[in-house]
Every structure is written in structure tokens, then in C-alpha cells.
PDB file of N, CA and C in Angstrom:
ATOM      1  N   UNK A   1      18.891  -8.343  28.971  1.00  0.00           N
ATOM      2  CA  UNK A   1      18.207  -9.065  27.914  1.00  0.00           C
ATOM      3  C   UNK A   1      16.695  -9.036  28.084  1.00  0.00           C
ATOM      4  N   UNK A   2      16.140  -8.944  29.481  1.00  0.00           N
ATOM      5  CA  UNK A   2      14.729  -9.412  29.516  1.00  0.00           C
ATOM      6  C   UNK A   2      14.347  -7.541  29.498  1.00  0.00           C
ATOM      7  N   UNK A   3      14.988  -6.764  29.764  1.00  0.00           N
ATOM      8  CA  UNK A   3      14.727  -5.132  28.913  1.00  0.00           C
ATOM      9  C   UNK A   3      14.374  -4.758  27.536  1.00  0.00           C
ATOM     10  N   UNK A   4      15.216  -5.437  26.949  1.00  0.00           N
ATOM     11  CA  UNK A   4      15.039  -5.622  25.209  1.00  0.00           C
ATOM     12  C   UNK A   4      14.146  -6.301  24.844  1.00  0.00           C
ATOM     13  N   UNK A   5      13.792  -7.721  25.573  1.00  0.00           N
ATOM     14  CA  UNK A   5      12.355  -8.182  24.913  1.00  0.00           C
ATOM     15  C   UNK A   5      11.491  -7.607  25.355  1.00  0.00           C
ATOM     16  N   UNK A   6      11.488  -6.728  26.133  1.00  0.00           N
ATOM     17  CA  UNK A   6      10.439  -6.378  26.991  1.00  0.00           C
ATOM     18  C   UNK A   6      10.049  -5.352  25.965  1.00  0.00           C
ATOM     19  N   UNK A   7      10.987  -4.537  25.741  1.00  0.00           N
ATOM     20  CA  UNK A   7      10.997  -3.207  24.435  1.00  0.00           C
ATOM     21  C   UNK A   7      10.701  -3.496  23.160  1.00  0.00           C
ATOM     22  N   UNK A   8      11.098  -4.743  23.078  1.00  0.00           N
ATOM     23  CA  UNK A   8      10.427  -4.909  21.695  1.00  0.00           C
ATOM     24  C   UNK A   8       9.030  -5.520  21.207  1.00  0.00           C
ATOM     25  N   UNK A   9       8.692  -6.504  22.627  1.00  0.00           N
ATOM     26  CA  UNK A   9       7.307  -6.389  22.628  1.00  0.00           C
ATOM     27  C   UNK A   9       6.075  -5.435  22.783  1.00  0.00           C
ATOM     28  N   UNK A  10       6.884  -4.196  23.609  1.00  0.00           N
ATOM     29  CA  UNK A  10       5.861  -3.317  23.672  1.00  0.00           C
ATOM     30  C   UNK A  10       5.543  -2.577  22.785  1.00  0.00           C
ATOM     31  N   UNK A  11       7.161  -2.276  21.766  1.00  0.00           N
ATOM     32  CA  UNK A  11       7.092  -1.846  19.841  1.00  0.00           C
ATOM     33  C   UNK A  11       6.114  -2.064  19.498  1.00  0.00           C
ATOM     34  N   UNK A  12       6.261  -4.216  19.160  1.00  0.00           N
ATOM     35  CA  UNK A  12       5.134  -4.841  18.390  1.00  0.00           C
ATOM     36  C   UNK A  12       4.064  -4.396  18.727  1.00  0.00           C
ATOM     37  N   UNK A  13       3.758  -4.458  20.079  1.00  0.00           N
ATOM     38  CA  UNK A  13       2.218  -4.523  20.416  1.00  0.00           C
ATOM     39  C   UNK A  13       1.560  -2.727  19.975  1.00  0.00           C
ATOM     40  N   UNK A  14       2.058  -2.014  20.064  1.00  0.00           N
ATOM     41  CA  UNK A  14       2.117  -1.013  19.722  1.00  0.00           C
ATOM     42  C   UNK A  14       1.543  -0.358  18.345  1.00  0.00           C
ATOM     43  N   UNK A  15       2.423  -1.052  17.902  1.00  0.00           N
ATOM     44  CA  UNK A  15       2.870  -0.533  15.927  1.00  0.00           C
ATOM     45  C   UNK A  15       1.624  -1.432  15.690  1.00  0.00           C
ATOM     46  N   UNK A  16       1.319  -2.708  16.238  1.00  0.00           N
ATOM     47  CA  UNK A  16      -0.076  -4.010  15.863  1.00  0.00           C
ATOM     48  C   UNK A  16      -1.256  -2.843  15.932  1.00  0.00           C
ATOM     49  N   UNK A  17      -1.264  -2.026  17.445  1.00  0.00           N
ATOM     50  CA  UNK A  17      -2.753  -1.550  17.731  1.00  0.00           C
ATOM     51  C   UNK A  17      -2.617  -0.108  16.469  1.00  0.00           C
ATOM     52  N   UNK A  18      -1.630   0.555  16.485  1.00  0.00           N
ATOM     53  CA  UNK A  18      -1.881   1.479  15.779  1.00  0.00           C
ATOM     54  C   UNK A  18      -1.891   1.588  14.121  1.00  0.00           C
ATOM     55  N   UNK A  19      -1.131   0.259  13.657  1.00  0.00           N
ATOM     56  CA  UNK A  19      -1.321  -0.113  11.936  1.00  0.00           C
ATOM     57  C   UNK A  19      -3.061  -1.004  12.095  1.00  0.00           C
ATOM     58  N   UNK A  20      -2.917  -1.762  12.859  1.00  0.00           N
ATOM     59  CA  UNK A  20      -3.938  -2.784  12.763  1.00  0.00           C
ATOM     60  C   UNK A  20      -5.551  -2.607  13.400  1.00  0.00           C
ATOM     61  N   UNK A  21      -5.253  -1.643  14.447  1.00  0.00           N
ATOM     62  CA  UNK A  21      -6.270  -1.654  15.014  1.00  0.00           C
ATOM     63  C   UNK A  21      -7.745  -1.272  14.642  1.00  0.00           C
ATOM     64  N   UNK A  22      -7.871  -0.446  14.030  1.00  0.00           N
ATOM     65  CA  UNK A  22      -9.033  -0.059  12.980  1.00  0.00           C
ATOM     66  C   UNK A  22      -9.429  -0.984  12.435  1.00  0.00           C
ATOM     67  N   UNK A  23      -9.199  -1.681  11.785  1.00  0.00           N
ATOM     68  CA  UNK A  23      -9.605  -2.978  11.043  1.00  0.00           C
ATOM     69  C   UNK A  23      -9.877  -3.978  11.780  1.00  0.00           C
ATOM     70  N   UNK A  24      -9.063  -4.484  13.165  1.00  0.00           N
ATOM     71  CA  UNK A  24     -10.108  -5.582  13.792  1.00  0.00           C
ATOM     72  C   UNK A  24     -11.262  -5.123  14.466  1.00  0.00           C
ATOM     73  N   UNK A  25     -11.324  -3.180  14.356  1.00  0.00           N
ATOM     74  CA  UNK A  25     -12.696  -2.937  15.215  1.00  0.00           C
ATOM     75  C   UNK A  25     -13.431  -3.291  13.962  1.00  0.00           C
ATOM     76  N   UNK A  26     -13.250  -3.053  12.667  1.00  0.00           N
ATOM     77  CA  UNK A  26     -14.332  -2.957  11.526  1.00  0.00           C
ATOM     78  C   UNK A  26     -14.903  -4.934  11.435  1.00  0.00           C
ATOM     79  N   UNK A  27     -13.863  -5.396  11.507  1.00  0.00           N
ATOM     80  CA  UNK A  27     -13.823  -6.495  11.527  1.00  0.00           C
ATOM     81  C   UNK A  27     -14.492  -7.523  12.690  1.00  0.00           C
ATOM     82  N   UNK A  28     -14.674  -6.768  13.713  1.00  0.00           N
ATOM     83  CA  UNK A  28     -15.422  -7.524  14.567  1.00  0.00           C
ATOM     84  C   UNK A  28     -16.714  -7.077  14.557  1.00  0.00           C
ATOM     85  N   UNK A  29     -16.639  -5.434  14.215  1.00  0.00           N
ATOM     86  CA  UNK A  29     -18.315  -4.844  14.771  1.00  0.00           C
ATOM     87  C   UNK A  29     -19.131  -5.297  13.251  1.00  0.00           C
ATOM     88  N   UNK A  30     -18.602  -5.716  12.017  1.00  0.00           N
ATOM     89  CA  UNK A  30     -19.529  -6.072  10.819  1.00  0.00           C
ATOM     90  C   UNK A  30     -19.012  -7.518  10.324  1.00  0.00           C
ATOM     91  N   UNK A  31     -17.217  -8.346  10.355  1.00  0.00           N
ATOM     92  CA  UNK A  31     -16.855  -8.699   9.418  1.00  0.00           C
ATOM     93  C   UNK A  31     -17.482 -10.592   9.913  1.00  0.00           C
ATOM     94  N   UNK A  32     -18.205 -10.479  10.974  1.00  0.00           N
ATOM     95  CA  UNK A  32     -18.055 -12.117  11.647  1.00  0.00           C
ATOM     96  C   UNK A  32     -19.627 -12.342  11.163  1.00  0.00           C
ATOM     97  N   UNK A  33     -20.238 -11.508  12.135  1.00  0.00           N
ATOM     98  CA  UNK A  33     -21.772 -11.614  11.465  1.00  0.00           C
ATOM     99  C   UNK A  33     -22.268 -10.148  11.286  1.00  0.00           C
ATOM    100  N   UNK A  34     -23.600  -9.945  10.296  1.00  0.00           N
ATOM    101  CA  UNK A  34     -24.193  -8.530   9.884  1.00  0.00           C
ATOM    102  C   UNK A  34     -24.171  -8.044  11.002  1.00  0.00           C
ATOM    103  N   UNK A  35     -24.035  -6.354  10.712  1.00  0.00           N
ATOM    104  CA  UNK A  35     -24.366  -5.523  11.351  1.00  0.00           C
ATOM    105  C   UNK A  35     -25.413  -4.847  11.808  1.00  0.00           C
ATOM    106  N   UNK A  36     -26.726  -5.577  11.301  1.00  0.00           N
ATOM    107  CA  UNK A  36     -28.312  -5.632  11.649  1.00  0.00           C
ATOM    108  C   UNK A  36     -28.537  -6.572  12.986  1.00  0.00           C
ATOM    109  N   UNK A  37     -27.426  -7.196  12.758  1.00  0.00           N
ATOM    110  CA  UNK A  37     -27.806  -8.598  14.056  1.00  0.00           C
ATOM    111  C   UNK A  37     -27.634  -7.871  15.277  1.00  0.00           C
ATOM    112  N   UNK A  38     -26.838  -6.910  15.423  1.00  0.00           N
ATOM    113  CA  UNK A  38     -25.827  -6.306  16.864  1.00  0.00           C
ATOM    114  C   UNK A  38     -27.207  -5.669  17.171  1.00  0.00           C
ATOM    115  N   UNK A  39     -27.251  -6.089  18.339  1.00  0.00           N
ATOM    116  CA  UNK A  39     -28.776  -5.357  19.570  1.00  0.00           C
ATOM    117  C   UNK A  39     -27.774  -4.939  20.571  1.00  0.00           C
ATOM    118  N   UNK A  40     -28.546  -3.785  20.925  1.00  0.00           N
ATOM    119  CA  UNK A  40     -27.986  -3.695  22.929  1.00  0.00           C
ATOM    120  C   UNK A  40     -27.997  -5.264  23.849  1.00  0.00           C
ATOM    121  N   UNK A  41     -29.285  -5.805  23.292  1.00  0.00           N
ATOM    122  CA  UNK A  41     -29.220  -7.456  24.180  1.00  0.00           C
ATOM    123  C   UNK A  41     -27.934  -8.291  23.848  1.00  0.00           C
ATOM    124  N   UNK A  42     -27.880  -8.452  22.241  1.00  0.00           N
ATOM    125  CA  UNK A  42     -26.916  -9.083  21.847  1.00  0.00           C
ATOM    126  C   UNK A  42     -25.291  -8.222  22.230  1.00  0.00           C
ATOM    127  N   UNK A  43     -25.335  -7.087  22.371  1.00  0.00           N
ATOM    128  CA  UNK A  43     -23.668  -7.054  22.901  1.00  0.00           C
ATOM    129  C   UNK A  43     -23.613  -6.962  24.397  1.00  0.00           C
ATOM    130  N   UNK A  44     -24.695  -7.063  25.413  1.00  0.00           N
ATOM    131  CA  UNK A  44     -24.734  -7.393  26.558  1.00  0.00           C
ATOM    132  C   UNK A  44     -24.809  -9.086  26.761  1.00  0.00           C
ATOM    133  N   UNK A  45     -24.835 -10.101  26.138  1.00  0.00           N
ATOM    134  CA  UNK A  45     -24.706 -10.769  26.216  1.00  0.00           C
ATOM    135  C   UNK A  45     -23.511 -11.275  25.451  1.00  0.00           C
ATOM    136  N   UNK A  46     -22.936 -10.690  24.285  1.00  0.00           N
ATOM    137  CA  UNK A  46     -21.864 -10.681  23.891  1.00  0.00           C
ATOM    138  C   UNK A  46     -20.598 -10.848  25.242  1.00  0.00           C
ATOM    139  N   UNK A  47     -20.563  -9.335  25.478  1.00  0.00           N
ATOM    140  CA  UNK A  47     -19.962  -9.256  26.999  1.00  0.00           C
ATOM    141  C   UNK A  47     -19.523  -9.876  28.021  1.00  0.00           C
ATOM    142  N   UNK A  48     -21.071 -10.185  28.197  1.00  0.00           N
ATOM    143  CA  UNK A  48     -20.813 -11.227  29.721  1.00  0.00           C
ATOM    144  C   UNK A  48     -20.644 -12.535  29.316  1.00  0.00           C
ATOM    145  N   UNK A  49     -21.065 -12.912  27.991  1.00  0.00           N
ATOM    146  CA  UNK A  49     -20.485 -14.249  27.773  1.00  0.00           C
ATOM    147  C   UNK A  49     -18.668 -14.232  28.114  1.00  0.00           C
ATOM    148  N   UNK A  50     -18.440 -13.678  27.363  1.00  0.00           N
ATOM    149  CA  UNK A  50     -16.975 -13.497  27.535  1.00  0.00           C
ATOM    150  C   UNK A  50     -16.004 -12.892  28.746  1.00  0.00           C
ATOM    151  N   UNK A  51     -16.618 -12.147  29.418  1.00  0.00           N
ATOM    152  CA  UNK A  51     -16.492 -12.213  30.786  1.00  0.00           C
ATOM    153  C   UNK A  51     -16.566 -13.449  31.721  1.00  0.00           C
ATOM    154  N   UNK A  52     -17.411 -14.062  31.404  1.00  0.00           N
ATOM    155  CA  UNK A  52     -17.863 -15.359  32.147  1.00  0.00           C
ATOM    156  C   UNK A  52     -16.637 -16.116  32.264  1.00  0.00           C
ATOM    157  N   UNK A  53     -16.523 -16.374  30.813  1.00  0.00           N
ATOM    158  CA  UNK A  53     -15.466 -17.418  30.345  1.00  0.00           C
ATOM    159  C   UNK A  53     -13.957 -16.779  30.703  1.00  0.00           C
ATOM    160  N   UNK A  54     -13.748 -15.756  31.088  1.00  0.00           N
ATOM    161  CA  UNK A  54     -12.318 -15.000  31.201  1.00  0.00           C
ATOM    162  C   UNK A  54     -12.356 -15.253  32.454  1.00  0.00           C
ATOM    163  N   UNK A  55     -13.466 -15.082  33.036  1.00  0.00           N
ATOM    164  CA  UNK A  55     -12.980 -15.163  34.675  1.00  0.00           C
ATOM    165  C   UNK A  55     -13.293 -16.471  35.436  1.00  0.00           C
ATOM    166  N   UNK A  56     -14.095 -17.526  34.859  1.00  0.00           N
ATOM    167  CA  UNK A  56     -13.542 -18.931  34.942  1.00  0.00           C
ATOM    168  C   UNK A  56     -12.615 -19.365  34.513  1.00  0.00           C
ATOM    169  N   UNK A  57     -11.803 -19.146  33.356  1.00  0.00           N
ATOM    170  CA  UNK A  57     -10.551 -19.606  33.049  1.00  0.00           C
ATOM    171  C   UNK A  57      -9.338 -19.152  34.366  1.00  0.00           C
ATOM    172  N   UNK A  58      -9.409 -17.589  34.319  1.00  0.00           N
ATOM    173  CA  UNK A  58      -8.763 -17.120  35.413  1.00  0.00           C
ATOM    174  C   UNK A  58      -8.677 -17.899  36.505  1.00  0.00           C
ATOM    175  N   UNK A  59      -9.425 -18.386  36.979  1.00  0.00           N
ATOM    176  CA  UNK A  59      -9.706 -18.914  38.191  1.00  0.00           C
ATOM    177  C   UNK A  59      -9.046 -20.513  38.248  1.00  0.00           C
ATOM    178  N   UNK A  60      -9.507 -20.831  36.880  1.00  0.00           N
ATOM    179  CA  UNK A  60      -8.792 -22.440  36.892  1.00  0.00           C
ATOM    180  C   UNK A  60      -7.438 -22.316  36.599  1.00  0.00           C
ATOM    181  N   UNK A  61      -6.820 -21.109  36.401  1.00  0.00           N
ATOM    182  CA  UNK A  61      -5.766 -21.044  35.699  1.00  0.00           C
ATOM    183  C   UNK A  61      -5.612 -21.238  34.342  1.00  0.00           C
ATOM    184  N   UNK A  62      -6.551 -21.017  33.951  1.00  0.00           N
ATOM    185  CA  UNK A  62      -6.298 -21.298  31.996  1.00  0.00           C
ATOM    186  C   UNK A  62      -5.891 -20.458  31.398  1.00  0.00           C
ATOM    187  N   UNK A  63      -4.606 -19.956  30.799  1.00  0.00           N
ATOM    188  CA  UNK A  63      -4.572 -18.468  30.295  1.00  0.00           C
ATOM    189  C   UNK A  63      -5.488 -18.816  28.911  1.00  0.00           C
ATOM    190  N   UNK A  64      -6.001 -17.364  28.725  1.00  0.00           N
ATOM    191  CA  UNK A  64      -6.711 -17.196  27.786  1.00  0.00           C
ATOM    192  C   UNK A  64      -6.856 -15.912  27.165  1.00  0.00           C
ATOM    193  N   UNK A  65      -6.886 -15.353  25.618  1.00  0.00           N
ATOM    194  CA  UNK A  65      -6.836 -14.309  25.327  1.00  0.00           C
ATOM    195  C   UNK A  65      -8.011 -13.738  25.223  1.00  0.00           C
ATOM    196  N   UNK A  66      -8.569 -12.042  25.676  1.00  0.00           N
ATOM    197  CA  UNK A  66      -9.780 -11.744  25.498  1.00  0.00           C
ATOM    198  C   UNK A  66     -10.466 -11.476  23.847  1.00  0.00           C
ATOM    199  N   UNK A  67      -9.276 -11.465  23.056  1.00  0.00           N
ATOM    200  CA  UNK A  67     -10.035 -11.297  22.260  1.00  0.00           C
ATOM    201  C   UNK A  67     -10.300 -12.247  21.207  1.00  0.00           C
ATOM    202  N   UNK A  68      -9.556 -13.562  21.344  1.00  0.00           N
ATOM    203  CA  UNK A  68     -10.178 -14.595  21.020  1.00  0.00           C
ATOM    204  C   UNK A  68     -11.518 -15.245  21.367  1.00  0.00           C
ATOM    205  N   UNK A  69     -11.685 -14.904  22.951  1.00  0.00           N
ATOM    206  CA  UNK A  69     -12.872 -15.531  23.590  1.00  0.00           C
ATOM    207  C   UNK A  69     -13.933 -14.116  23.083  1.00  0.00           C
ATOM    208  N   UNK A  70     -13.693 -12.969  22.800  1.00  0.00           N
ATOM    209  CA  UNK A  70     -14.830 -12.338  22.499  1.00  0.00           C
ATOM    210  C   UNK A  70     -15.151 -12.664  21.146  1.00  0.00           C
ATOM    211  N   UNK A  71     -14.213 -13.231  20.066  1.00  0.00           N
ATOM    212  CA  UNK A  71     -14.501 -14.004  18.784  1.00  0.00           C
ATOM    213  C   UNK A  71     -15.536 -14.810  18.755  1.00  0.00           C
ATOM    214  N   UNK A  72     -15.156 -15.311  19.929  1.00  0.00           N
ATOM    215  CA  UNK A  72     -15.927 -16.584  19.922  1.00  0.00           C
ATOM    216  C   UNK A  72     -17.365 -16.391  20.674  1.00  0.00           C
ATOM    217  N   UNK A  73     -17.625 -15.918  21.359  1.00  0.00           N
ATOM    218  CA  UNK A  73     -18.804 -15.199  21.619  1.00  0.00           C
ATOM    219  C   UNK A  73     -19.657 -14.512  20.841  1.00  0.00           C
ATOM    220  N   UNK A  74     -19.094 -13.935  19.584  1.00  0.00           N
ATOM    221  CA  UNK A  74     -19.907 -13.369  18.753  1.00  0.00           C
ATOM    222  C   UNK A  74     -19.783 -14.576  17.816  1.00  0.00           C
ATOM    223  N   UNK A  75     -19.125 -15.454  17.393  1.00  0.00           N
ATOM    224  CA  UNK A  75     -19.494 -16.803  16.527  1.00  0.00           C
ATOM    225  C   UNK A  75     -20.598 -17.618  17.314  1.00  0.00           C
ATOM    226  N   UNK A  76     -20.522 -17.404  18.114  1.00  0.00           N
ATOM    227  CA  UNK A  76     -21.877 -17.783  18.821  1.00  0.00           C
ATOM    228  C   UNK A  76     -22.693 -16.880  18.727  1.00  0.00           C
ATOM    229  N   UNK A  77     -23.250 -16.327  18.939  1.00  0.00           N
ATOM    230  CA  UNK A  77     -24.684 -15.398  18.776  1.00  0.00           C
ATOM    231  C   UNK A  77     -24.277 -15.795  16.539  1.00  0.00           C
ATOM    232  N   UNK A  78     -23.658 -15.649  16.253  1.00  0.00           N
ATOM    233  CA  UNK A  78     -23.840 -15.770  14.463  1.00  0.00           C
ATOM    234  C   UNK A  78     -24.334 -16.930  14.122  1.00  0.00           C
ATOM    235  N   UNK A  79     -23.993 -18.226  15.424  1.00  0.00           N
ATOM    236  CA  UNK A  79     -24.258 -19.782  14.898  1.00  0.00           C
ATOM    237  C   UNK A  79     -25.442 -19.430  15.496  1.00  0.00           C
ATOM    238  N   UNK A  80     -26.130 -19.140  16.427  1.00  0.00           N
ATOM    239  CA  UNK A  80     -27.371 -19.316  17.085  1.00  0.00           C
ATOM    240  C   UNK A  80     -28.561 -18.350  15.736  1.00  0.00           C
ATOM    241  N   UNK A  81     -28.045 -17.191  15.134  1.00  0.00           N
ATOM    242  CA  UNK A  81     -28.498 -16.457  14.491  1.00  0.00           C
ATOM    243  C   UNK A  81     -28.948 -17.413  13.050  1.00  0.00           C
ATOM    244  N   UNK A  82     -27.899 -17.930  12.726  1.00  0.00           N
ATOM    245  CA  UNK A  82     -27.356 -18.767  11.645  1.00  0.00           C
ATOM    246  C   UNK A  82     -27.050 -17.383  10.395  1.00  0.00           C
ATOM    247  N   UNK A  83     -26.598 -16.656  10.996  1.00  0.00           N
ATOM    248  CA  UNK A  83     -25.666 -15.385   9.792  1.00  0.00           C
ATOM    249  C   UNK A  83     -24.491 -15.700  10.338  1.00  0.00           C
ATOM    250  N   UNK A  84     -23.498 -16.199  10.731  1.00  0.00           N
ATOM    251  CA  UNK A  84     -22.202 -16.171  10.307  1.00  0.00           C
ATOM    252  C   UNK A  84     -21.332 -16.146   9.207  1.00  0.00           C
ATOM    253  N   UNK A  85     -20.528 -14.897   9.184  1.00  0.00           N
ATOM    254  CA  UNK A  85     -19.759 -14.494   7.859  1.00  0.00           C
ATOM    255  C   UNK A  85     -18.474 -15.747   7.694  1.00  0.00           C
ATOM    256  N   UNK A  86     -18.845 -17.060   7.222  1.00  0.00           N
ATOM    257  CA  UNK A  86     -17.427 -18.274   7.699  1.00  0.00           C
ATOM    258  C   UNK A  86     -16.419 -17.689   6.875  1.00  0.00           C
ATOM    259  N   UNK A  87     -16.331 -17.158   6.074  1.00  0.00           N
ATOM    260  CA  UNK A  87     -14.916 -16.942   5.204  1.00  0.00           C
ATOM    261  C   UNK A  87     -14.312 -15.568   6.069  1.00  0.00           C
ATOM    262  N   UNK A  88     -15.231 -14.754   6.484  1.00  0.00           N
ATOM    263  CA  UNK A  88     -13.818 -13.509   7.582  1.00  0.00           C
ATOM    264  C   UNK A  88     -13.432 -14.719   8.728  1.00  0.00           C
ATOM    265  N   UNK A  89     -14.152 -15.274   9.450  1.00  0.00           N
ATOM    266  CA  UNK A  89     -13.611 -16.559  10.337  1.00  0.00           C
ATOM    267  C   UNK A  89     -12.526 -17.129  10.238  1.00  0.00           C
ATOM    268  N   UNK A  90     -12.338 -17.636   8.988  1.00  0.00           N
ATOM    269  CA  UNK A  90     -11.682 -18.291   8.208  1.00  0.00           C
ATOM    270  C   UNK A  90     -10.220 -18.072   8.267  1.00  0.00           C
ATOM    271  N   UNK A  91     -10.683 -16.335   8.109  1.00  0.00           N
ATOM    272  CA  UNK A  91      -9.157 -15.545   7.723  1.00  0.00           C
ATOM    273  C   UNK A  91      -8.358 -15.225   9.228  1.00  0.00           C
ATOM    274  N   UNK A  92      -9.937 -15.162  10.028  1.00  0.00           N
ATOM    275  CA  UNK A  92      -9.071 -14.746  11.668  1.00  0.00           C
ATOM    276  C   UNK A  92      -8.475 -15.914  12.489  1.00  0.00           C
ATOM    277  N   UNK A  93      -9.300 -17.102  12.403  1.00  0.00           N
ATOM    278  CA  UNK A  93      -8.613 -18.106  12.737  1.00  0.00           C
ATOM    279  C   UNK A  93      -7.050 -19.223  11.972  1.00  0.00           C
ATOM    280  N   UNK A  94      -7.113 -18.383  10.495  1.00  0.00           N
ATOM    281  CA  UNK A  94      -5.431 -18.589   9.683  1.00  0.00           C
ATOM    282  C   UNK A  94      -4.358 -17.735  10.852  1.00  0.00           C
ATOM    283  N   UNK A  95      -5.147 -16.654  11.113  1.00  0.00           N
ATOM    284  CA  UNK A  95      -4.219 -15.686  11.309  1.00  0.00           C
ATOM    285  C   UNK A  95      -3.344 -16.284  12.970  1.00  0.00           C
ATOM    286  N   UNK A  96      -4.847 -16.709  13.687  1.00  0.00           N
ATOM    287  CA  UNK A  96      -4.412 -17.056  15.032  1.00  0.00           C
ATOM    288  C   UNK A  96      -3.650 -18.257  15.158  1.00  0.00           C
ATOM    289  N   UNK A  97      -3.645 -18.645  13.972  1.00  0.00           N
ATOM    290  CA  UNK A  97      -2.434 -20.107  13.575  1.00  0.00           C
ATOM    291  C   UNK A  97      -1.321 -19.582  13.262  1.00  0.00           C
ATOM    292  N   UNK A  98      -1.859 -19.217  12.041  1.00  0.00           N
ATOM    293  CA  UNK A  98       0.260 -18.410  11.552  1.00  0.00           C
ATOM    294  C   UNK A  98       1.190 -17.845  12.023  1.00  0.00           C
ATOM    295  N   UNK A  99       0.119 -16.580  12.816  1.00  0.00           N
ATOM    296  CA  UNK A  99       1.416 -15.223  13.811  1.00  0.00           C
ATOM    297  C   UNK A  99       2.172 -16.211  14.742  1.00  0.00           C
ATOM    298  N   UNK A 100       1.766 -16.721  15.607  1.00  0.00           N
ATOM    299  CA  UNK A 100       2.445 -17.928  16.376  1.00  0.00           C
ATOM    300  C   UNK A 100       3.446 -18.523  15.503  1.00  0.00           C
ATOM    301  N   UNK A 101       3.394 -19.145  14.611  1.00  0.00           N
ATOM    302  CA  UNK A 101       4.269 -20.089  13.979  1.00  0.00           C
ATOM    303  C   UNK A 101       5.326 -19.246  13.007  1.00  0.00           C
ATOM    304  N   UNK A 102       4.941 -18.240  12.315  1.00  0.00           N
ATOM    305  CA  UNK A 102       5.990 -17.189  12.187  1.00  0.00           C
ATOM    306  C   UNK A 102       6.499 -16.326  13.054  1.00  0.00           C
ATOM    307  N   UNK A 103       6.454 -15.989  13.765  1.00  0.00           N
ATOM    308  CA  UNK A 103       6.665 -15.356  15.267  1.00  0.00           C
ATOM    309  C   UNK A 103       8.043 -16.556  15.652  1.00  0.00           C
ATOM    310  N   UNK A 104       7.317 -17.459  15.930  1.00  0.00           N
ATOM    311  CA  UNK A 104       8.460 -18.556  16.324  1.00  0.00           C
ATOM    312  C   UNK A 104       9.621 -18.616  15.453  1.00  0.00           C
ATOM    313  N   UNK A 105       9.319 -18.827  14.153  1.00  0.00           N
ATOM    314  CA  UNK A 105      10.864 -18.850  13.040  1.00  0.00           C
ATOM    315  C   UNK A 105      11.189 -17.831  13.154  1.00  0.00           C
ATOM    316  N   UNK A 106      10.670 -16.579  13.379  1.00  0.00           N
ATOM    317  CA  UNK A 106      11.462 -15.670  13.405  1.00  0.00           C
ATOM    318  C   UNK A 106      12.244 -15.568  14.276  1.00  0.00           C
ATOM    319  N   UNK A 107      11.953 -16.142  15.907  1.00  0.00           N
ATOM    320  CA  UNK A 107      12.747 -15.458  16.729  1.00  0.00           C
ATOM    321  C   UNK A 107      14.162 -16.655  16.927  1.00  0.00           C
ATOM    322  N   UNK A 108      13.427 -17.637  16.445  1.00  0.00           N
ATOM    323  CA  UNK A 108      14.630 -18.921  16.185  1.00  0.00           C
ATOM    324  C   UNK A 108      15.719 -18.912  15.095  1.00  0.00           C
ATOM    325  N   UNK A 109      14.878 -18.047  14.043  1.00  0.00           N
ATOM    326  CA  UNK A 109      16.430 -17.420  13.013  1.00  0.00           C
ATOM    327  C   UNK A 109      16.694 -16.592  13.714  1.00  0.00           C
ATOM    328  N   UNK A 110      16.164 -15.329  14.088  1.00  0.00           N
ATOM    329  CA  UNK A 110      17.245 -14.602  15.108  1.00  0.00           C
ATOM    330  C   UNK A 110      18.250 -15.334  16.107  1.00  0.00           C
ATOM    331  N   UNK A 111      17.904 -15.624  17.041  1.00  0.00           N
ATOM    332  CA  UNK A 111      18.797 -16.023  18.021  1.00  0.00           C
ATOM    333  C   UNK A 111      19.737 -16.859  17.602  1.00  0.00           C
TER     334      UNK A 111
END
């Protein structure tokens, strides 16, 4: 049993990067804030912000996803900028609500 979930998560994750993946690169490198804002400073600090925070969580034990915390790192440099795009936000943080909660009915009507 723990073969099959194992297989079918690696499907999902899979079929996610190769239907989806293009679009959260378009979506992160223009859709949060302009694409005039992105400096070499600003994605080096992009970076290590989020590094920072991945490997203090690590450490306290917090799981945490990287690419939420790199979301959020660039909503920061957009709030500090004050260009943040809030309506793509909007749509990524629905999303980081819903997949979870449909994900769940789904696997609870399955079983």
C-alpha cells in the first residue's frame, strides 16, 4: 500500500511540474510584482531571505514549503516596493487553501 501512494504521488507531482510548471515560473518571475522591479540585488536577497527562513524553520523543526516561503519573500520586496500585483496573490493563496481541502475529499471519497 505505502508503494502505491508512493506511485501515485510521484504521478501527481510529476504531471503538476510538467502541465503546471511553466506558468508558476511566469507567474512568479512577472505575476506577484513587475518585472522592472527584479534586480540582481533584489533576487539575491529574494534568495537568502528564503533560505534564511528554510533553514531556521529546519532547525526548529517547522516543516515548511520552499515555495511558499519564496512567495512570500517576493510579497515582501512588492510590499516594501509598494507594486504588489494583490489579485495574482489572491489567486495563489485560494489555491494554497483549496488543493489541500480537495485533495482531502478526494482521498476520503476514495478510500
Amino acid at each position: 500500500k505505502k508503494t502505491h501512494a508512493l506511485i501515485i504521488c510521484a504521478a501527481g507531482v510529476l504531471s503538476g511540474a510538467v502541465i503546471g510548471g511553466g506558468e508558476v515560473v511566469k507567474t512568479i518571475s512577472g505575476g506577484i510584482i513587475p518585472e522592472q522591479t527584479i534586480t540582481l540585488t533584489i533576487v539575491c536577497i529574494i534568495i537568502g531571505s528564503a533560505a534564511l527562513s528554510l533553514f531556521t524553520a529546519n532547525v526548529l523543526g517547522i516543516p515548511l514549503s520552499t515555495s511558499e516561503v519564496t512567495v512570500g519573500a517576493i510579497v515582501g520586496v512588492g510590499v516594501a516596493y509598494k507594486v504588489l500585483f494583490l489579485q495574482h496573490l489572491l489567486v495563489i493563496v485560494s489555491f494554497w487553501v483549496l488543493v489541500p481541502f480537495v485533495a482531502f475529499c478526494f482521498t476520503f471519497l476514495v478510500s
